[in-house]
PDB file of N, CA and C in Angstrom:
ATOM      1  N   UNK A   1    -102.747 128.709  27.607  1.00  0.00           N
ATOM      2  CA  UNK A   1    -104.152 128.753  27.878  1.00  0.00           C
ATOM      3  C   UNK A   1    -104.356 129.192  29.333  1.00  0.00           C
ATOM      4  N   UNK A   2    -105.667 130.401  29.265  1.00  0.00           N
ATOM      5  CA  UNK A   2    -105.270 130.645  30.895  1.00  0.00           C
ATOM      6  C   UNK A   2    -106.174 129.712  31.407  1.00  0.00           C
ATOM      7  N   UNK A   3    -106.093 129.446  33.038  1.00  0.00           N
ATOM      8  CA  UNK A   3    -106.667 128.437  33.682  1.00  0.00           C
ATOM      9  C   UNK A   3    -107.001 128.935  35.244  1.00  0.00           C
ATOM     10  N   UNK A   4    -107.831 129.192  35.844  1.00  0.00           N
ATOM     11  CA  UNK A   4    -108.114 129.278  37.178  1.00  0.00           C
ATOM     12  C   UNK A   4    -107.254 128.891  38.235  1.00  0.00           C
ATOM     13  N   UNK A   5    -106.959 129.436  39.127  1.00  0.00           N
ATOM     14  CA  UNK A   5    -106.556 128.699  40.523  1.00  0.00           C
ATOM     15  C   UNK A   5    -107.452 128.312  41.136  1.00  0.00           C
ATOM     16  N   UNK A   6    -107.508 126.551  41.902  1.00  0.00           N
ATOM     17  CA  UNK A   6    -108.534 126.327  42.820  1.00  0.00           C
ATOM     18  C   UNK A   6    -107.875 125.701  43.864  1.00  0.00           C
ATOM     19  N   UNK A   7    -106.872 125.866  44.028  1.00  0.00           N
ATOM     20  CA  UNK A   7    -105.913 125.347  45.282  1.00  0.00           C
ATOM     21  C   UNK A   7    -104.372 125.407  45.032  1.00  0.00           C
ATOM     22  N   UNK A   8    -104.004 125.146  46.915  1.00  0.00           N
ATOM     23  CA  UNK A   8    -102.403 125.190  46.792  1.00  0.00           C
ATOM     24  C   UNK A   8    -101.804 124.157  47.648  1.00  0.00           C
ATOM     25  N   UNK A   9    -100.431 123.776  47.093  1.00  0.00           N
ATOM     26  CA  UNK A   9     -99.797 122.875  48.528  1.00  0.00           C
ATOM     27  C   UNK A   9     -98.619 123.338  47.994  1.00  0.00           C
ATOM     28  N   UNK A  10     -97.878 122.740  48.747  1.00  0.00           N
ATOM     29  CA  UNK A  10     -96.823 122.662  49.067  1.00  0.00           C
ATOM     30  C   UNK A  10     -95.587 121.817  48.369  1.00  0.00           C
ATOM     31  N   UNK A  11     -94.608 121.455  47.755  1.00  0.00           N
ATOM     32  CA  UNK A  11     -94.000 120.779  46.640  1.00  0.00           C
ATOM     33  C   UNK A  11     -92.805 120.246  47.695  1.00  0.00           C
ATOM     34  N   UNK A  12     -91.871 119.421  47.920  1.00  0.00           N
ATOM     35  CA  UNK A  12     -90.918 118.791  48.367  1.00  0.00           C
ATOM     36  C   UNK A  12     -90.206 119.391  48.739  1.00  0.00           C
ATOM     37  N   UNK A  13     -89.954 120.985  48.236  1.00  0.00           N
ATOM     38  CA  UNK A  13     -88.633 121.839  48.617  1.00  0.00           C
ATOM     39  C   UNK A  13     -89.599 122.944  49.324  1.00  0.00           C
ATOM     40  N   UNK A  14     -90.394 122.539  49.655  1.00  0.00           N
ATOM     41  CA  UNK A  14     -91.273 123.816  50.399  1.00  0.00           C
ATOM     42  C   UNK A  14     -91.310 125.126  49.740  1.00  0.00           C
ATOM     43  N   UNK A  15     -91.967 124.620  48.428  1.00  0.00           N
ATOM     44  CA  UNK A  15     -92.491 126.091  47.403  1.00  0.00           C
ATOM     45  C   UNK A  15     -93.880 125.724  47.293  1.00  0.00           C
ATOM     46  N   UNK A  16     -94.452 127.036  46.991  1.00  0.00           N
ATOM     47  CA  UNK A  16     -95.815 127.097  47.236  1.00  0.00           C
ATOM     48  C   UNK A  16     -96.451 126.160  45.614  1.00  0.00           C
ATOM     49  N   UNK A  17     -97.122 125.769  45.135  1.00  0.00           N
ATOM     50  CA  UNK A  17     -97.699 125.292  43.916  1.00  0.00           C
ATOM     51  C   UNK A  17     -99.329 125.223  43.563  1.00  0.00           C
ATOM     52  N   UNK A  18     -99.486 126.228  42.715  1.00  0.00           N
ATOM     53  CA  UNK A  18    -100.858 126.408  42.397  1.00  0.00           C
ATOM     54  C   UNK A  18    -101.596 125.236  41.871  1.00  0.00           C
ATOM     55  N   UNK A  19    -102.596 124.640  42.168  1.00  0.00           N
ATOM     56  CA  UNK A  19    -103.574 123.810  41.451  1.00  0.00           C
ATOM     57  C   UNK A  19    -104.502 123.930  40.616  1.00  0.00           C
ATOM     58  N   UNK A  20    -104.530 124.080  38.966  1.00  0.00           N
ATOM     59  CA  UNK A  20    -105.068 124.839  38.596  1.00  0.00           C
ATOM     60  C   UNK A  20    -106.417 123.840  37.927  1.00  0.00           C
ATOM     61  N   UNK A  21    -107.470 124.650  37.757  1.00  0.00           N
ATOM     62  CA  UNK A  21    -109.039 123.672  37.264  1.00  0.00           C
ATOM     63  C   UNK A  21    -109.043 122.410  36.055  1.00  0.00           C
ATOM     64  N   UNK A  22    -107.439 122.776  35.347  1.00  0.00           N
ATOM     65  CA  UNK A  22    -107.301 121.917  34.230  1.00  0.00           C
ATOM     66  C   UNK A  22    -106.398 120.623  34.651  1.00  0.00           C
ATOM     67  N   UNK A  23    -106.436 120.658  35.943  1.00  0.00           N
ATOM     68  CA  UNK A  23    -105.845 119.719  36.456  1.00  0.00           C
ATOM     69  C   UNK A  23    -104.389 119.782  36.608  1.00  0.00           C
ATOM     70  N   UNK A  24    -103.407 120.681  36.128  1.00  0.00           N
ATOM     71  CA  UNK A  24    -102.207 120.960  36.088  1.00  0.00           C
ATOM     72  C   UNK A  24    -102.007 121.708  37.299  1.00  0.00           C
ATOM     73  N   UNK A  25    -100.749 121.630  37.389  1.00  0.00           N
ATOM     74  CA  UNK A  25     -99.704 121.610  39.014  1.00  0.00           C
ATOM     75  C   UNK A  25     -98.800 123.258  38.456  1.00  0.00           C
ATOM     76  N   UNK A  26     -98.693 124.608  39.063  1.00  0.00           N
ATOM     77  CA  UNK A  26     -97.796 125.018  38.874  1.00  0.00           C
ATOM     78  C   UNK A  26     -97.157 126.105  39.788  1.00  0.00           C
ATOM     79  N   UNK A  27     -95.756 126.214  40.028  1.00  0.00           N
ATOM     80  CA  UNK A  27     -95.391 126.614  41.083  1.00  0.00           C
ATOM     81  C   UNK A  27     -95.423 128.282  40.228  1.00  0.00           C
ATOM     82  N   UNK A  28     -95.506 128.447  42.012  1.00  0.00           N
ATOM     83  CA  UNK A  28     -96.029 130.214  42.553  1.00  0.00           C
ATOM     84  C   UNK A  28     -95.291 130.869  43.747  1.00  0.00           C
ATOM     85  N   UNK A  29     -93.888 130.801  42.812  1.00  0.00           N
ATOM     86  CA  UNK A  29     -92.702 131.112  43.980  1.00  0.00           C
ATOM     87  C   UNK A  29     -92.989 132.688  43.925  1.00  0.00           C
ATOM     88  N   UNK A  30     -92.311 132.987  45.229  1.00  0.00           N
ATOM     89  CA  UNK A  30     -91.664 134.310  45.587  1.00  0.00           C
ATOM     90  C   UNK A  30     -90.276 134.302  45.976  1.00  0.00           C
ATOM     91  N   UNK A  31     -89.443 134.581  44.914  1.00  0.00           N
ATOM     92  CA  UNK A  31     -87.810 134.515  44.595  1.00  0.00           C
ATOM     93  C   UNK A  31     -87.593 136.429  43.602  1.00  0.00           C
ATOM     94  N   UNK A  32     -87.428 137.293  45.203  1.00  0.00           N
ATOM     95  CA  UNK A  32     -87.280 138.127  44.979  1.00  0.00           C
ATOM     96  C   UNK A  32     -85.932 137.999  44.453  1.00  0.00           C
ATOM     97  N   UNK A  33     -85.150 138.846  43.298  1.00  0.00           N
ATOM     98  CA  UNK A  33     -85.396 140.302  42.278  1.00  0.00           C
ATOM     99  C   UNK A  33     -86.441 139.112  40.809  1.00  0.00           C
ATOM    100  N   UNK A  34     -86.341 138.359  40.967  1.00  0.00           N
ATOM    101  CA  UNK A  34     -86.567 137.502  40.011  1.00  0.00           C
ATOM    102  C   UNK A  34     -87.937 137.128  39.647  1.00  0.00           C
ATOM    103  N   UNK A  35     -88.771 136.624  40.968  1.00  0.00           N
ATOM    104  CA  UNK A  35     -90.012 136.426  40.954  1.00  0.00           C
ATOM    105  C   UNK A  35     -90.860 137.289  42.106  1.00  0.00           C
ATOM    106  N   UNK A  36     -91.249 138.081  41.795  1.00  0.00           N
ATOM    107  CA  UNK A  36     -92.133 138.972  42.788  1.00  0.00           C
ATOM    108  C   UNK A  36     -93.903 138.533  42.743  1.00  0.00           C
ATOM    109  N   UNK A  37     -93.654 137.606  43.978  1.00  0.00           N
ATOM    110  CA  UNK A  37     -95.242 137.486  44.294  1.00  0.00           C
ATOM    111  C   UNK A  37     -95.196 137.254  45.985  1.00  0.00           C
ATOM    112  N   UNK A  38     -95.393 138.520  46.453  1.00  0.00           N
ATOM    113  CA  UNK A  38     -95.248 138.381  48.079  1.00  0.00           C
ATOM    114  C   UNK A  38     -96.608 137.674  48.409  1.00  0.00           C
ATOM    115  N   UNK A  39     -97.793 137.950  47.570  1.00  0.00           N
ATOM    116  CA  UNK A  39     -98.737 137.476  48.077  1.00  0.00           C
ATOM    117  C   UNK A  39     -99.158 135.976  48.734  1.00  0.00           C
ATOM    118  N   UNK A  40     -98.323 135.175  47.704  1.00  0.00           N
ATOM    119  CA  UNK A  40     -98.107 133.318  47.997  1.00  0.00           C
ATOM    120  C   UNK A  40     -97.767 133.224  49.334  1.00  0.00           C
ATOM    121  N   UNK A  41     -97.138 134.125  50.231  1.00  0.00           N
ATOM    122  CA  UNK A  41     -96.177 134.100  51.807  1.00  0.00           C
ATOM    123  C   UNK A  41     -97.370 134.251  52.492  1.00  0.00           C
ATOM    124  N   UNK A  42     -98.767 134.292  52.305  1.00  0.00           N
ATOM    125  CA  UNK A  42     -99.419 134.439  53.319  1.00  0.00           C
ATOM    126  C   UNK A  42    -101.143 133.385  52.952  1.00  0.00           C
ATOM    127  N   UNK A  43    -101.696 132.508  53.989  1.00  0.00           N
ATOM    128  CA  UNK A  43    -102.823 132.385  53.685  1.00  0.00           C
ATOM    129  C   UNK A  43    -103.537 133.385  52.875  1.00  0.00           C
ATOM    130  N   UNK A  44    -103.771 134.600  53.621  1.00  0.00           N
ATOM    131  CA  UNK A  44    -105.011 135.476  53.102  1.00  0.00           C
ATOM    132  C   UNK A  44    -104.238 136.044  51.399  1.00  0.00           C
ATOM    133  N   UNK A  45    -103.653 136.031  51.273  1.00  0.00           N
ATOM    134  CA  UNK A  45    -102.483 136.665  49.816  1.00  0.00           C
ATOM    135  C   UNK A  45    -103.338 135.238  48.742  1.00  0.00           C
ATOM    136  N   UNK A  46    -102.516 133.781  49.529  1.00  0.00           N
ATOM    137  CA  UNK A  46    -103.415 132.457  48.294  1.00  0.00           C
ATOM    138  C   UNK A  46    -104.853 132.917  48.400  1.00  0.00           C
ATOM    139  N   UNK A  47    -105.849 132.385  49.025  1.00  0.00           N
ATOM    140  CA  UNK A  47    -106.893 133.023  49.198  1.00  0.00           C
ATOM    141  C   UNK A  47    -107.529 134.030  47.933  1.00  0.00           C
ATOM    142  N   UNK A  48    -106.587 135.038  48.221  1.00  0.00           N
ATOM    143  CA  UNK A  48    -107.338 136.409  47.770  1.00  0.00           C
ATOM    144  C   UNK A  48    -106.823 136.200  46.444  1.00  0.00           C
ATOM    145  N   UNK A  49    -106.324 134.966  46.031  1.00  0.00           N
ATOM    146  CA  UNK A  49    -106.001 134.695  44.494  1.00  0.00           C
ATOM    147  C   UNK A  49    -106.976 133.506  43.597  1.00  0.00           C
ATOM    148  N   UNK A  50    -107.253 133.011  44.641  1.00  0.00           N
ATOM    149  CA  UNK A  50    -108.545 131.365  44.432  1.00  0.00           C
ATOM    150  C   UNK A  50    -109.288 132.466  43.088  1.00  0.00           C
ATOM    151  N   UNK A  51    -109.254 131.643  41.541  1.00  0.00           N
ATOM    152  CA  UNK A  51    -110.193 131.559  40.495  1.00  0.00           C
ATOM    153  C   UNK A  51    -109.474 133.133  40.244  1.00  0.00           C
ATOM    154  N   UNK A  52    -108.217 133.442  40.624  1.00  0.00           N
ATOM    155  CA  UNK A  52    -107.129 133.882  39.295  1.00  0.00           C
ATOM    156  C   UNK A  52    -107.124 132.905  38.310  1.00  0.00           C
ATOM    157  N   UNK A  53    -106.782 133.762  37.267  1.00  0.00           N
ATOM    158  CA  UNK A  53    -106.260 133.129  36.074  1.00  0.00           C
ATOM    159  C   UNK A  53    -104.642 133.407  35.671  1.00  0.00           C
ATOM    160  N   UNK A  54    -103.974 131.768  35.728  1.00  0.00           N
ATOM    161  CA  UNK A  54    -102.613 131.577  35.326  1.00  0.00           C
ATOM    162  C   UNK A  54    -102.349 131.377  33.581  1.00  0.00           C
ATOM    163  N   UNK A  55    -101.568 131.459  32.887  1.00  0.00           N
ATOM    164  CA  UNK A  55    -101.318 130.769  32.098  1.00  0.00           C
ATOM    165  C   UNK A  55    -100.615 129.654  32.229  1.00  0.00           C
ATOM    166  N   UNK A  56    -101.378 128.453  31.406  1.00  0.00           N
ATOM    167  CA  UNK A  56    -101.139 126.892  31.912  1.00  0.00           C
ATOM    168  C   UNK A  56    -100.130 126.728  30.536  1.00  0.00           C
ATOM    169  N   UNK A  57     -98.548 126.475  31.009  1.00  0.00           N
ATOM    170  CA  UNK A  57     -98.383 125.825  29.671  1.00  0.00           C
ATOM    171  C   UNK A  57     -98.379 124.677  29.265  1.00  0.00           C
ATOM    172  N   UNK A  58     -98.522 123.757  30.598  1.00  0.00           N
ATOM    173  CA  UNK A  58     -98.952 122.138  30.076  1.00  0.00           C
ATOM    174  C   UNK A  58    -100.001 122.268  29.533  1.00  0.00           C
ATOM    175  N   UNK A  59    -101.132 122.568  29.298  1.00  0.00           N
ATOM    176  CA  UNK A  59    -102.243 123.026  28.794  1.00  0.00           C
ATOM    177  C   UNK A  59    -101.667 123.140  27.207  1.00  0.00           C
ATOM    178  N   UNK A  60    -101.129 124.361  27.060  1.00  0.00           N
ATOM    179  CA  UNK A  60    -100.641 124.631  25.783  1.00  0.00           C
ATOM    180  C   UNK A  60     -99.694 123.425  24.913  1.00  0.00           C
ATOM    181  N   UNK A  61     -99.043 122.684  25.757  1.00  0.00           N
ATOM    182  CA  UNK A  61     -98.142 121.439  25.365  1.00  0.00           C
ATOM    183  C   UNK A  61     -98.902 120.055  25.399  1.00  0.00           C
ATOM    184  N   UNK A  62    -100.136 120.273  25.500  1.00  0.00           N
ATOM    185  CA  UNK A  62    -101.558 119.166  25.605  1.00  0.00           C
ATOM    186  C   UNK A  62    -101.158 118.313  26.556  1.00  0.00           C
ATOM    187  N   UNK A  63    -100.457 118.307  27.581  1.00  0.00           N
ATOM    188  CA  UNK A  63     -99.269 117.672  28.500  1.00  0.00           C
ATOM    189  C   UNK A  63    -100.545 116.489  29.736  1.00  0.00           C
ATOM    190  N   UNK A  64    -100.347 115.466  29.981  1.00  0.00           N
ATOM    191  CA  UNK A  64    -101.694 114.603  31.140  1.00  0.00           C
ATOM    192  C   UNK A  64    -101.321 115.655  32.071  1.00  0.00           C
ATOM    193  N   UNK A  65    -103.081 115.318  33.096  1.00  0.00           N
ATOM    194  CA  UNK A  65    -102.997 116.297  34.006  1.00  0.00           C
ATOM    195  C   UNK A  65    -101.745 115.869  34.880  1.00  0.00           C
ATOM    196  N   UNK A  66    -101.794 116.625  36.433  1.00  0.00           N
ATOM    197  CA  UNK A  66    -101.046 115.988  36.914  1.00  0.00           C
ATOM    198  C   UNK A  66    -101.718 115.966  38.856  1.00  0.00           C
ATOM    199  N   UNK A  67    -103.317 115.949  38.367  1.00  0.00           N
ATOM    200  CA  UNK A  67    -104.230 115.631  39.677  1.00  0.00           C
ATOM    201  C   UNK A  67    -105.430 115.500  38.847  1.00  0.00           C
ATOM    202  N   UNK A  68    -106.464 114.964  39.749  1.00  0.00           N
ATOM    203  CA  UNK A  68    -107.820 115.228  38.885  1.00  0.00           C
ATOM    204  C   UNK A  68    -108.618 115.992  39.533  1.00  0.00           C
ATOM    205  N   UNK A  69    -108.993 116.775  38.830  1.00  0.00           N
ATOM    206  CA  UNK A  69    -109.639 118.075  39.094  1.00  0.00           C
ATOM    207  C   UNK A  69    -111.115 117.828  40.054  1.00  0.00           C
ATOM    208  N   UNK A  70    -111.678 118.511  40.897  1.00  0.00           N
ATOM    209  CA  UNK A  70    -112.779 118.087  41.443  1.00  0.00           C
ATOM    210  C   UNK A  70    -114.369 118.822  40.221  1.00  0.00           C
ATOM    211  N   UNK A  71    -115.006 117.837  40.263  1.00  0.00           N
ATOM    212  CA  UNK A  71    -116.199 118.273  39.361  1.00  0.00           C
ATOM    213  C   UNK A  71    -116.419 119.460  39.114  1.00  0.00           C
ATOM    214  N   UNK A  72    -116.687 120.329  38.249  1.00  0.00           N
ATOM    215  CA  UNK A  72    -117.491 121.553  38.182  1.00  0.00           C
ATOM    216  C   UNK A  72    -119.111 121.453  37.562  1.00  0.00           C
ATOM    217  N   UNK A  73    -119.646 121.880  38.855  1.00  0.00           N
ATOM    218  CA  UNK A  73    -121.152 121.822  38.531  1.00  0.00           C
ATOM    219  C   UNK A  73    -121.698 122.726  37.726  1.00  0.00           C
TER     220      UNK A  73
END
């Protein structure tokens, strides 16, 4: 199911991790030949991604969130 980005932090091993509107957590590495997303390496790159759409597969696995989402008005 796809799902919005509305934030990012940071995960224990210092990888970037998207926060997505359905309340699910998912990482948004850049692990070149493998994972190509240079954009995550920079504020303005997250940013210029806020209310992309990921595919959530906890979503798809009906999985609890794993934050609670802030209201949508």
């Amino acid at each position: 199911m796809k799902q919005p980005i509305i934030g990012y932090h940071k995960d224990e091993e210092d990888d970037w991790v998207a926060e997505l509107r359905c309340g699910h957590n998912q990482h948004v590495r850049h692990n070149p030949p493998w994972m190509l997303r240079p954009w995550v390496m920079t504020l303005q790159g997250r940013e210029s991604r806020l209310g992309k759409e990921l595919n959530c597969k906890k979503c798809d696995r009906n999985e609890s969130k794993d934050f609670e989402p802030p209201c949508q008005d």
